[in-house]
N, C-alpha and C. Protein backbone atom coordinates (compact mmCIF):
# COMPACT_ATOMS: atom_id res chain seq x y z
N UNK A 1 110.94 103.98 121.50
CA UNK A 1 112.04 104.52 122.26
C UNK A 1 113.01 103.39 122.60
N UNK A 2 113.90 103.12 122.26
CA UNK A 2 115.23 102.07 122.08
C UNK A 2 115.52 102.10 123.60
N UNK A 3 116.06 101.61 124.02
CA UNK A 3 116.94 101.42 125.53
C UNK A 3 117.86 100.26 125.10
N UNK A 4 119.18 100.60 125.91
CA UNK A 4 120.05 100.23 125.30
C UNK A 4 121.10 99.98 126.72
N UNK A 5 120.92 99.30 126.95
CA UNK A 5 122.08 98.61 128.59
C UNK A 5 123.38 97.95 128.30
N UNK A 6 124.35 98.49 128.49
CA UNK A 6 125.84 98.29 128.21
C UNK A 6 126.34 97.31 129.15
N UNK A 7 126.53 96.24 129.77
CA UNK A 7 127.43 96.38 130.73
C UNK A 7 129.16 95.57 130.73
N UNK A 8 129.95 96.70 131.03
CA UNK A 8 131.59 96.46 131.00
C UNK A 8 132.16 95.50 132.92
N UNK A 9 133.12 95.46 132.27
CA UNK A 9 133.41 95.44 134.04
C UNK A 9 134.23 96.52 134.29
N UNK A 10 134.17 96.80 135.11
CA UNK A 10 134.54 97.92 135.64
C UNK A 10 135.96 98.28 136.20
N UNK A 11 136.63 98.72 134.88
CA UNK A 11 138.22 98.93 134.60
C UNK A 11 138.77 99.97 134.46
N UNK A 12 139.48 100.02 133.32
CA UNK A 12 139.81 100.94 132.69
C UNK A 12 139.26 101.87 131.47
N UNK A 13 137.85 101.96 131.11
CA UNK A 13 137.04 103.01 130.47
C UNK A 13 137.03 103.90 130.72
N UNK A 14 137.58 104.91 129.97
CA UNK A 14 137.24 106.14 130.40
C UNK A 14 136.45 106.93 130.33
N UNK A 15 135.77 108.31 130.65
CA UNK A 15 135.07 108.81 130.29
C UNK A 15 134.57 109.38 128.84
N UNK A 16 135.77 109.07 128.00
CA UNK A 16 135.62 109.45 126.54
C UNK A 16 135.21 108.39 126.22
N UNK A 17 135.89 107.53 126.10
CA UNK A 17 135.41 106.01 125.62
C UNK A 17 134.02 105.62 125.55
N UNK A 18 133.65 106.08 127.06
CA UNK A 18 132.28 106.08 127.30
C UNK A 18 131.42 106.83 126.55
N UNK A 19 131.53 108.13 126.44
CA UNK A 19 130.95 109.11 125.83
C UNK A 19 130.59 107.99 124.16
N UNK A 20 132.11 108.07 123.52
CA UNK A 20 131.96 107.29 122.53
C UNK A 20 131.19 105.82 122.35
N UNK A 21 131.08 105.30 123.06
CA UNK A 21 129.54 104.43 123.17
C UNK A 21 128.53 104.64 123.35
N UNK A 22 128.45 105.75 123.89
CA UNK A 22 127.05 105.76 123.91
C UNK A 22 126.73 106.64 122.83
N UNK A 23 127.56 107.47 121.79
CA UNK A 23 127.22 108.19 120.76
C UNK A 23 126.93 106.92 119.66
N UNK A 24 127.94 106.23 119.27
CA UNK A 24 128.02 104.92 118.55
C UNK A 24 127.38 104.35 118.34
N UNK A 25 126.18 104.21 119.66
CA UNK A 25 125.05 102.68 119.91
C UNK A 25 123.84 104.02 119.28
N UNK A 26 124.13 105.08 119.69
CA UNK A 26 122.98 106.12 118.99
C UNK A 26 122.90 106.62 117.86
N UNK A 27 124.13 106.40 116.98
CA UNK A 27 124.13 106.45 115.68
C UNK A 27 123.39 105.74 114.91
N UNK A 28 123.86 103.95 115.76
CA UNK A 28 123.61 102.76 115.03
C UNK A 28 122.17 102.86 114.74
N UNK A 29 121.83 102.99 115.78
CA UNK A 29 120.41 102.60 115.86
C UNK A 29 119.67 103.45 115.12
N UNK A 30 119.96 104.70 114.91
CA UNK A 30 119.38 105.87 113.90
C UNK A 30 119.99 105.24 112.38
N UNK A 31 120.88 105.08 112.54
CA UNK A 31 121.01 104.48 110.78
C UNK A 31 120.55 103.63 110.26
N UNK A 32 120.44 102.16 111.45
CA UNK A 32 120.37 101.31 110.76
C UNK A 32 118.72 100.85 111.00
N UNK A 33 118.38 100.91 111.89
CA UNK A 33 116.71 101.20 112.09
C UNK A 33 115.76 102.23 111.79
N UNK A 34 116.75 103.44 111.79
CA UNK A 34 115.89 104.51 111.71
C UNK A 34 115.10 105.37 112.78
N UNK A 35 115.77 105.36 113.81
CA UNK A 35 115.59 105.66 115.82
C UNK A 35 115.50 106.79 115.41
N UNK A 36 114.81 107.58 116.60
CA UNK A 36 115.05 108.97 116.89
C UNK A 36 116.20 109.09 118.04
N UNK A 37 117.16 109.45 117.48
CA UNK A 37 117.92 109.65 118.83
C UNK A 37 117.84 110.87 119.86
N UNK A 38 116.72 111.50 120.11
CA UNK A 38 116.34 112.43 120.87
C UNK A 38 115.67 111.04 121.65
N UNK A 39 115.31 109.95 121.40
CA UNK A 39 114.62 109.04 122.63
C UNK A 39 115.04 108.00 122.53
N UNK A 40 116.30 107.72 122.65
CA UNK A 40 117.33 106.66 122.36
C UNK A 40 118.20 106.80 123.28
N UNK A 41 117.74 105.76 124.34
CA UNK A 41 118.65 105.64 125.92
C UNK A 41 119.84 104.55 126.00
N UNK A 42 120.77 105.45 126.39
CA UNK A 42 122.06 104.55 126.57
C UNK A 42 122.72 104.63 128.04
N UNK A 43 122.59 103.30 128.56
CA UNK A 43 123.03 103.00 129.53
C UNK A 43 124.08 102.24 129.75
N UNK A 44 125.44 102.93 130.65
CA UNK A 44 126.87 101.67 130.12
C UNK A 44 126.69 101.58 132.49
N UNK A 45 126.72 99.95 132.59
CA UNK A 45 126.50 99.80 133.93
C UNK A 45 128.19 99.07 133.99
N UNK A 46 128.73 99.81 135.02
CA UNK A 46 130.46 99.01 135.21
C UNK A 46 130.03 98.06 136.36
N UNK A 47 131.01 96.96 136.32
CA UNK A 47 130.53 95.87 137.30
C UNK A 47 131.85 95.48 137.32
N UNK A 48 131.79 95.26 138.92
CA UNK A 48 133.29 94.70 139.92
C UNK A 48 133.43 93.72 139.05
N UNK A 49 135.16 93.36 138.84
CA UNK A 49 135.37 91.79 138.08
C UNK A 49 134.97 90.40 139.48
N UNK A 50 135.17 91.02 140.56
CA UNK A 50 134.26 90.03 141.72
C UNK A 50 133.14 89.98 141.20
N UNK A 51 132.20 90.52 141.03
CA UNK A 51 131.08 90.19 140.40
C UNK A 51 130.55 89.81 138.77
N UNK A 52 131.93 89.08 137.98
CA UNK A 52 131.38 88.92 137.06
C UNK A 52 132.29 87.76 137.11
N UNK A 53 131.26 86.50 136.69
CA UNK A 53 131.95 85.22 136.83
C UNK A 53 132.16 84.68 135.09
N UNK A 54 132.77 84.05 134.60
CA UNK A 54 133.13 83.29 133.46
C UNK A 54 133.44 81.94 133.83
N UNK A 55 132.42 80.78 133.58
CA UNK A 55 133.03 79.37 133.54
C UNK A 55 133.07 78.81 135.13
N UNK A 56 132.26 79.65 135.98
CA UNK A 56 132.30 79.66 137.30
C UNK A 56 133.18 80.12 138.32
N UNK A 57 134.17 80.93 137.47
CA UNK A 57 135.43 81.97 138.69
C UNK A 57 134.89 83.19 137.81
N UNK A 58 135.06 83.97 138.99
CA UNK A 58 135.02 85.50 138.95
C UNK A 58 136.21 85.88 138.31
N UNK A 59 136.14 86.97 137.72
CA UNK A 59 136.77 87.25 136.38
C UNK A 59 138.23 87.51 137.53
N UNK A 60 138.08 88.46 138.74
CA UNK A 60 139.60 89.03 139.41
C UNK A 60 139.86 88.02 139.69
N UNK A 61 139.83 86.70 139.55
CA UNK A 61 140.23 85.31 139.79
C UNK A 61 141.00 85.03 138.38
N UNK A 62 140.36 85.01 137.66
CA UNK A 62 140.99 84.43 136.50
C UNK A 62 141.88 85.05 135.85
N UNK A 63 141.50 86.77 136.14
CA UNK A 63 142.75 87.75 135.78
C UNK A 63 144.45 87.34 136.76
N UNK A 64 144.03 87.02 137.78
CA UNK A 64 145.19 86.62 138.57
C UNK A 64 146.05 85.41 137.88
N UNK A 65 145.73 84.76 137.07
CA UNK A 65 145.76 83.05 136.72
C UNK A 65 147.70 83.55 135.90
């Protein structure tokens, strides 16, 4: 059973977009491994750009730059 943890920061994704990843990562994995995607978990986790650092500044830091 695959599990499969996404994580974006938490922007502008929309709910299709989303949808479309998590169909995408369930394709892959059925094609190219050979998964059952009836037990092929996709998880997309959004995370504050405060909470996601690059190079030691938080990303809404560096987006400001």
């Amino acid at each position: 059973m695959p599990y499969v943890n996404i994580r974006i920061t938490k922007e502008d994704a929309t709910a299709e977009q989303k949808k479309q990843l998590i169909k995408g990562v369930t394709n892959l994995l059925a094609d190219v491994l050979g998964k059952n995607p009836k037990t092929t978990v996709v998880i997309i986790d959004e995370v504050d750009t405060d909470n996601w650092g690059i190079e030691g500044e938080a990303v809404t830091d560096i987006r400001k730059k």
